[in-house]
Each structure stands twice: as C-alpha cells, then as structure tokens.
Protein backbone atom coordinates (compact mmCIF):
# COMPACT_ATOMS: atom_id res chain seq x y z
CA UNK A 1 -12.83 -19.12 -4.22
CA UNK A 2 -14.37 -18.23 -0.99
CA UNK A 3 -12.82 -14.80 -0.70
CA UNK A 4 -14.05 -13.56 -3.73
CA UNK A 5 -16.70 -11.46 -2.59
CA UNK A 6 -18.81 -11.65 -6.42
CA UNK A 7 -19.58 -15.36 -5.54
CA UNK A 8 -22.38 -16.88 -4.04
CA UNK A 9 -21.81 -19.92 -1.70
CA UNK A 10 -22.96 -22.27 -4.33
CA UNK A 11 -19.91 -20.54 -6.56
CA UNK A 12 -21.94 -18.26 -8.89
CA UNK A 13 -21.22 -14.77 -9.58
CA UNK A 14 -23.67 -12.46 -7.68
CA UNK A 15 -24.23 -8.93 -6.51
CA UNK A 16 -22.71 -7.70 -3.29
CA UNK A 17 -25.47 -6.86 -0.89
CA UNK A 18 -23.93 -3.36 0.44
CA UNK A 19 -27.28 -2.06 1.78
CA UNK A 20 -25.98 -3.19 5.55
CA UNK A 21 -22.62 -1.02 5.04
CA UNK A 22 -22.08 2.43 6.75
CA UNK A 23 -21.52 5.41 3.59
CA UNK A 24 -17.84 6.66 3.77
CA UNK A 25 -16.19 9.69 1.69
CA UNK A 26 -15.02 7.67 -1.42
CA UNK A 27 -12.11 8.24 -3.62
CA UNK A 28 -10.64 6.64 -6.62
CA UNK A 29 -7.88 7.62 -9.59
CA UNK A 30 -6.63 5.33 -12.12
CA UNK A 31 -4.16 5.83 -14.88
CA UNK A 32 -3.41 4.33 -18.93
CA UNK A 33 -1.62 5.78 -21.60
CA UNK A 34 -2.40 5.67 -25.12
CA UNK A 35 0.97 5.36 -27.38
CA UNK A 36 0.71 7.20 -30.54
CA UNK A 37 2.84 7.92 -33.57
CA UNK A 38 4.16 11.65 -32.40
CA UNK A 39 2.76 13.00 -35.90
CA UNK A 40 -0.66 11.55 -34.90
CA UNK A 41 -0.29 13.83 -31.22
CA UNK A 42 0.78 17.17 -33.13
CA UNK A 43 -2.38 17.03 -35.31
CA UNK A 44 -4.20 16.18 -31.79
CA UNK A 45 -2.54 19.48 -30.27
CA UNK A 46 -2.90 21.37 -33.30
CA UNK A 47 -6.98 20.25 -33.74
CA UNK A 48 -6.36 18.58 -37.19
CA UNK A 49 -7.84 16.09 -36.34
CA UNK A 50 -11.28 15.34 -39.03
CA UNK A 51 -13.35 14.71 -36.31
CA UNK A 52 -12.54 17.49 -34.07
CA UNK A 53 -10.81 18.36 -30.59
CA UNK A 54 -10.19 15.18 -30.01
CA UNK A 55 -8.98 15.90 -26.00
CA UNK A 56 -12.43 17.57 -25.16
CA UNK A 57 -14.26 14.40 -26.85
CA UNK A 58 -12.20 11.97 -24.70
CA UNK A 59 -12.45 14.01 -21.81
CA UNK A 60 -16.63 14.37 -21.69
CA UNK A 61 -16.53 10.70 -22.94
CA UNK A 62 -14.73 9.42 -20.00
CA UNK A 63 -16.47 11.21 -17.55
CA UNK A 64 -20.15 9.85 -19.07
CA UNK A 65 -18.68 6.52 -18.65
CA UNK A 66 -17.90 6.83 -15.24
CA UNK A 67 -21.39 7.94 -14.72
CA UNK A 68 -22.78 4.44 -16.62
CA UNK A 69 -20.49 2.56 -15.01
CA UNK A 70 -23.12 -0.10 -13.63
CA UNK A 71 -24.88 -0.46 -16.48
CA UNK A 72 -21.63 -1.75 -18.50
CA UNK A 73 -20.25 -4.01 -15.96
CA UNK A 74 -22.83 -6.76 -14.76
CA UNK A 75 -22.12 -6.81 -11.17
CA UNK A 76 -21.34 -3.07 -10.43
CA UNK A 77 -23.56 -0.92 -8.56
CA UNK A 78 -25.31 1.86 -10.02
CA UNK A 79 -23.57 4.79 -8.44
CA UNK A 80 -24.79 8.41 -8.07
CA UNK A 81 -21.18 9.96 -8.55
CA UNK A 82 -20.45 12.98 -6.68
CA UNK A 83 -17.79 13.99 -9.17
CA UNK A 84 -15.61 12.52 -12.22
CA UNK A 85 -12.88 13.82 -14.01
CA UNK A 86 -10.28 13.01 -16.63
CA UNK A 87 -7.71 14.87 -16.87
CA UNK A 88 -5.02 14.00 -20.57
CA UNK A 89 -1.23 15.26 -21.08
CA UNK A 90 0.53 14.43 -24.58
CA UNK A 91 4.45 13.37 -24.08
CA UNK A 92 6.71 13.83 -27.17
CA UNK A 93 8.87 10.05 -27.36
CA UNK A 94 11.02 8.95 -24.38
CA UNK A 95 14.59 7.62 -24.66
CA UNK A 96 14.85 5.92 -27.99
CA UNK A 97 11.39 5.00 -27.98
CA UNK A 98 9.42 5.87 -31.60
CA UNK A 99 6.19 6.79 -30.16
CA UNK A 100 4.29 9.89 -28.10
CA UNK A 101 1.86 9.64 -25.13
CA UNK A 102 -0.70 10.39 -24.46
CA UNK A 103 -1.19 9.72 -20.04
CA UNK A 104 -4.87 9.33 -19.22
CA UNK A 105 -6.05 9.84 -15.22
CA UNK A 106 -9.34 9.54 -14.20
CA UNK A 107 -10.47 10.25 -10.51
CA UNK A 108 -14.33 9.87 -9.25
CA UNK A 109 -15.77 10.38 -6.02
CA UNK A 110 -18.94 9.90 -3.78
CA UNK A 111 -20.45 9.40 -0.36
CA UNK A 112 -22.04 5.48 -0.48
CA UNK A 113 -21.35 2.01 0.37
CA UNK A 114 -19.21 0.64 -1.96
CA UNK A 115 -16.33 2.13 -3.69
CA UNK A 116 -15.63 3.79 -7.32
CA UNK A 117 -12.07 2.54 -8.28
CA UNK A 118 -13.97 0.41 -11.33
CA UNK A 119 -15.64 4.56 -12.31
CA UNK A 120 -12.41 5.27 -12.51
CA UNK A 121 -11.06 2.78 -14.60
CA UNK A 122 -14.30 3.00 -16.88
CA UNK A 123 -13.12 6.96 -17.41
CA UNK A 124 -9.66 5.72 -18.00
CA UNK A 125 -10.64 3.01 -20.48
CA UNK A 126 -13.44 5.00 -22.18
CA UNK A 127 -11.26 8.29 -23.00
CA UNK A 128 -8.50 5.94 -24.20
CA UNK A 129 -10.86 4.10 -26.91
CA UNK A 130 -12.56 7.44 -27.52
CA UNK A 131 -9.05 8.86 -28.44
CA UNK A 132 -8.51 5.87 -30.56
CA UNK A 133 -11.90 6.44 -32.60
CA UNK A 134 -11.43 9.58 -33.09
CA UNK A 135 -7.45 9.48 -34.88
CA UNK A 136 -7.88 6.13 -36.04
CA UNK A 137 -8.22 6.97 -39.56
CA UNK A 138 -4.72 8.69 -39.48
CA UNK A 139 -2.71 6.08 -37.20
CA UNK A 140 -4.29 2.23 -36.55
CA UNK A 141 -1.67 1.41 -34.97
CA UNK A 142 -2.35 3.00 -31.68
CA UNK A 143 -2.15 1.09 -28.54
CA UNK A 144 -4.30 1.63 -24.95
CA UNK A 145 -1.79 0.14 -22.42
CA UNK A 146 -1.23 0.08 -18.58
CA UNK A 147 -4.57 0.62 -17.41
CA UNK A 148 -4.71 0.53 -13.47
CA UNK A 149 -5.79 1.98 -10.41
CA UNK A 150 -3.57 4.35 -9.35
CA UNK A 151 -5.51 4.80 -5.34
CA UNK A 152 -8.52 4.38 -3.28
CA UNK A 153 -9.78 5.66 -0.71
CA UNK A 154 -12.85 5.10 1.90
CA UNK A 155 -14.23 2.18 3.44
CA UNK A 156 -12.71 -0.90 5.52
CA UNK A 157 -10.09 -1.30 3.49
CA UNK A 158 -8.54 2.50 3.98
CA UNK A 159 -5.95 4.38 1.72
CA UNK A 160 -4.53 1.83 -1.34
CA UNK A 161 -2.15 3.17 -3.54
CA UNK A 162 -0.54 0.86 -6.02
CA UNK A 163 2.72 -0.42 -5.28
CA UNK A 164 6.19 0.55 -6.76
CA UNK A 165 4.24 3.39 -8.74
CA UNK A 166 2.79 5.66 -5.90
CA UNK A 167 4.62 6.37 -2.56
CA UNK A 168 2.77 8.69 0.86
CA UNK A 169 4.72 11.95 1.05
CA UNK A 170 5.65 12.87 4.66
CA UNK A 171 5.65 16.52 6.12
CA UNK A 172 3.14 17.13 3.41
CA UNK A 173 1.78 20.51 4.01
CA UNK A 174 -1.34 22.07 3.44
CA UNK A 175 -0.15 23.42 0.37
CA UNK A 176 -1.94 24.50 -3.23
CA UNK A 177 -0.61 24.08 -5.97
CA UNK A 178 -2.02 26.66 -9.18
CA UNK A 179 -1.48 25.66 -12.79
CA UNK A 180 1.79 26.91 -14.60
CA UNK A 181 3.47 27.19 -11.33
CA UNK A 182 6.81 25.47 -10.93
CA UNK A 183 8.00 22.78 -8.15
CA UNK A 184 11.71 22.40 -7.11
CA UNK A 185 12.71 18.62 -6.17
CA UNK A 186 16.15 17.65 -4.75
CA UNK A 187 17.58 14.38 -4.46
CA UNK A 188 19.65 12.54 -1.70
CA UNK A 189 20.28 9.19 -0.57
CA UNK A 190 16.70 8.29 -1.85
CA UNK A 191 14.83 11.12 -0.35
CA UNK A 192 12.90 13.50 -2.98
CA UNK A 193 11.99 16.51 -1.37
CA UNK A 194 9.67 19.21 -3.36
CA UNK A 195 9.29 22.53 -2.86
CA UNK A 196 6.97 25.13 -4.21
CA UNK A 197 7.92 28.36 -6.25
CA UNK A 198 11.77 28.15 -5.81
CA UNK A 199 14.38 25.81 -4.46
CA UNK A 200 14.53 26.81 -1.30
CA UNK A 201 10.64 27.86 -1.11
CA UNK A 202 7.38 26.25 0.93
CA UNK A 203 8.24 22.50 2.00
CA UNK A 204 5.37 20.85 -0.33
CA UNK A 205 6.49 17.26 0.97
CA UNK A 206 9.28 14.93 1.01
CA UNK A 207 9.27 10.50 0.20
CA UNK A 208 11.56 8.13 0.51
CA UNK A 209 12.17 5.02 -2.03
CA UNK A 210 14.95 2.57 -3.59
CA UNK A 211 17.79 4.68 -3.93
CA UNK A 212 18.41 2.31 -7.53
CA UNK A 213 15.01 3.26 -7.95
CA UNK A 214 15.18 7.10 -7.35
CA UNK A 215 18.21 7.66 -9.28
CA UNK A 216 16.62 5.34 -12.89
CA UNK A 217 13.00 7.69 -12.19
CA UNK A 218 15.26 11.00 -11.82
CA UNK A 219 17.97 9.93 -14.03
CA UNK A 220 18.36 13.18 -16.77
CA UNK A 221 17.36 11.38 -20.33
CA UNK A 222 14.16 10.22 -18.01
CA UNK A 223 12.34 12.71 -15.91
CA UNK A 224 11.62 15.34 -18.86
CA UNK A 225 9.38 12.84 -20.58
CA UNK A 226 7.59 11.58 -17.44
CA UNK A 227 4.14 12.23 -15.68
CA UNK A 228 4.00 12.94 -12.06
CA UNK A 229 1.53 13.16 -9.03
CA UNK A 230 1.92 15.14 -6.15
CA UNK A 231 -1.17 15.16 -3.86
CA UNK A 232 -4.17 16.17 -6.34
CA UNK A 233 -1.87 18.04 -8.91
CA UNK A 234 -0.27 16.62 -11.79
CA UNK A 235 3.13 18.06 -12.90
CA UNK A 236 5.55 17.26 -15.33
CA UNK A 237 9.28 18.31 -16.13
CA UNK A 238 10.45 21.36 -17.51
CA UNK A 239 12.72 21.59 -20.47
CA UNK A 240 15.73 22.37 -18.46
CA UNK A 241 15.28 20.30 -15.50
CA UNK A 242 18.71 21.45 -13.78
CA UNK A 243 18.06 23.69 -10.84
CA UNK A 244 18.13 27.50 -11.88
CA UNK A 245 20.64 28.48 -8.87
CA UNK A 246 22.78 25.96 -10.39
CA UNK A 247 22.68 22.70 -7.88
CA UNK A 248 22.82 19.30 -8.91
CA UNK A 249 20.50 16.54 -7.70
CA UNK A 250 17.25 18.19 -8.79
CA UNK A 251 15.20 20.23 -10.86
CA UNK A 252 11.95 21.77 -11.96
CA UNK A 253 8.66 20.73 -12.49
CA UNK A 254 5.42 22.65 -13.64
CA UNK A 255 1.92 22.22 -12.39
CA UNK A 256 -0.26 21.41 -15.68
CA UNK A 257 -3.40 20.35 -13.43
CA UNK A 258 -3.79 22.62 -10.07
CA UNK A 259 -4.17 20.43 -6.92
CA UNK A 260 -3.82 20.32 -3.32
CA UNK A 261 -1.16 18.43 -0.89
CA UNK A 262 -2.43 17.72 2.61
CA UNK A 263 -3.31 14.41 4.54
CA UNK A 264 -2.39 11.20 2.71
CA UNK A 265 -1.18 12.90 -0.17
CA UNK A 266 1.18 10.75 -2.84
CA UNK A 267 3.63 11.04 -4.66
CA UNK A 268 3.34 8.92 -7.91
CA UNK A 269 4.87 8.67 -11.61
CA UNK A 270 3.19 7.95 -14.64
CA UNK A 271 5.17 6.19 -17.56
C-alpha cells in the first residue's frame, strides 16, 4: 500500500503534492475501439446518422474532456493542457469477426508537474461514449473496449510505451510523413523495416519483435484490417498490401493522420 502514491500515511486517498516537482515537456496517447455493427459505421461515414456527424461530435467531445479532466476524476490535477487531440478511423470486420471498428487515439500534451496519460484516456473514453450516444438508437449493442495508454512521456519516469503493443523504432529518421502518402514495410527474420514513398525510398525506421509475433501481426487475412503507429502518424493498410514491384514479405500502407518520425518514435498496432 505504501507505493501507491494517492495514499496518505494513515492509508486514505489524497492529492499528490506536485508543487515541489521541476515542469517537464509532457506527452501522453491512449487508444480504445468501439465495435459496431458494420451497417451502424456506413451510416456513420455516410452522415445518416439522426443526430448528425457523429465523428466531429466525438472528436470535439473528447478533446473537452481532456480539458475537464480534474474536475471528473477526484484526485487529478486541474491541468492547463497545451494541446489535445482525438484522432477516429472506421475498420470494415476482421477475419470472421461480425462487427466494424471504430479505433479511437487520443494524445494531450503540456509543460507542468505531473503528467496527462489520465487526459488522454478521458479523450479516449469520452469520444467512445459520445459515439455510443449518438448511434445508439440504431445499434445498442455497441461495445467501448480496450481502453489503455498507449505512451508517456516526461518526468522521472521517462518514455513508457505499453508492452507487446508498441515497440521504439531504430534508425528512425527525421522524417514527415503527409496524409494520403503511402509507406513500404518489408519483413525478415522479425525485423519490419518502413520506408517512405516507394520500396526502396527514405529509411523511415526499422523494429525488431517475436518473429511468431511479426509473422500473426503481418500475416495477409490480418494487416488490411489493422491500425498502425509510426512515430506521430497513423497509417493503415492498403487494399492490395503486396508490394507493387512484386516482392514478397511486405506491403503498403497509407498515412490517414500526417505525423513525424524522429527521437523515440514507436512503432505500435491497434486491434
């Protein structure tokens, strides 16, 4: 109990006195998905929905939430947010599954004391229920799963990224990334290696991981129905996701949100 830093000596839950704590840069992104029935994401896509564009709702929501952070959770601090954002991509069903996607990330970010990974989870957790309010009437049977931080950044405790789900890319170079462009990977032995604009094009970054793991993440039936990371961007598969020269062991990817690779950038997938 002692090394839970919410409780008093006497074993109450308390505030965190930060005041005596030198302000970093700090960083946070979490991820959640909402699973949907896929008619339920075409009306979202196609603005059927009653209530109206259901993404730009969920997207302000989430990012108010973030801001108000402290005043839904008792023992947060009230934070003066540099910057939130929530960023949404709707995936038709994977596999044999019978429902869509919908992959929520949230990201906030601020010079202080203390850090923002619960903003982040707030923006996560608020655009999922807001998507939920808003389609309810067509499909109850929505679910908001998987919520969890993704990284952090700043402070004592340096650069967390959750394990088995995000992984540091090395030779990451300073590289930017623009929406609707496409990234090349390649596999072997375990090593992805991405590349921007063609196959052979700008070294973006390379990671290494479980080789079982790397082959069930890049296995054909899976990666076209999968969200990925890479640095701030977020990508995913391209219908066709052979390489166009006609190699084996990779494919294409395309940039929906623009980003940058540089220092600690990760590589991470979203289910």
């Amino acid at each position: 109990m002692s090394g839970l830093s919410h409780l008093d000596s006497r074993g109450r839950a308390t505030m965190v006195d930060v005041g005596g704590k030198g302000v970093t840069r700090r960083y946070a992104r979490a991820w959640g998905k909402i699973l949907l029935q896929p008619e339920t994401l075409a009306a979202i896509s196609e603005r059927g929905i009653a209530k109206g564009d259901v993404f730009a709702a969920a997207r302000l929501a989430g990012i108010m939430a973030a801001k108000r952070t402290g005043e839904l959770i008792p023992l947060c601090h009230p934070l003066p947010l540099d910057w939130a954002g929530v960023e949404l991509l709707g995936l038709a069903p994977a596999g044999n599954e019978s429902r869509a996607r919908i992959i929520i990330v949230g990201e906030a970010g601020l010079a202080g004391r203390t850090g923002v990974e619960m903003e982040a989870l707030t923006a996560v957790t608020v655009a999922g229920l807001t998507i939920y309010d808003m389609c309810k009437a067509r499909d109850r049977e929505m679910s908001l799963e998987a919520v969890g931080l993704l990284e952090k950044k700043g402070g004592r405790s340096g650069h967390y990224f959750a394990p088995g789900r995000a992984f540091p890319l090395v030779e990451a170079g300073d590289v930017v990334l623009e929406a609707g462009s496409a990234v090349f990977w390649s596999l072997a032995e375990g090593e992805l290696e991405f590349r921007r604009d063609q196959p052979q094009g700008r070294l973006c970054g390379r990671v290494t991981m479980d080789v079982i793991l790397t082959k069930e993440l890049f296995a054909p039936e899976s990666v076209s129905e999968t969200v990925f990371c890479l640095g701030d961007s977020l990508l995913v598969a391209v219908a066709d996701t052979a390489h166009p020269d006609g190699g084996s062991g990779g494919g294409c990817l395309r940039v929906e949100k623009p980003g940058r690779i540089g220092p600690d950038a990760l590589f991470a997938f979203l289910g």
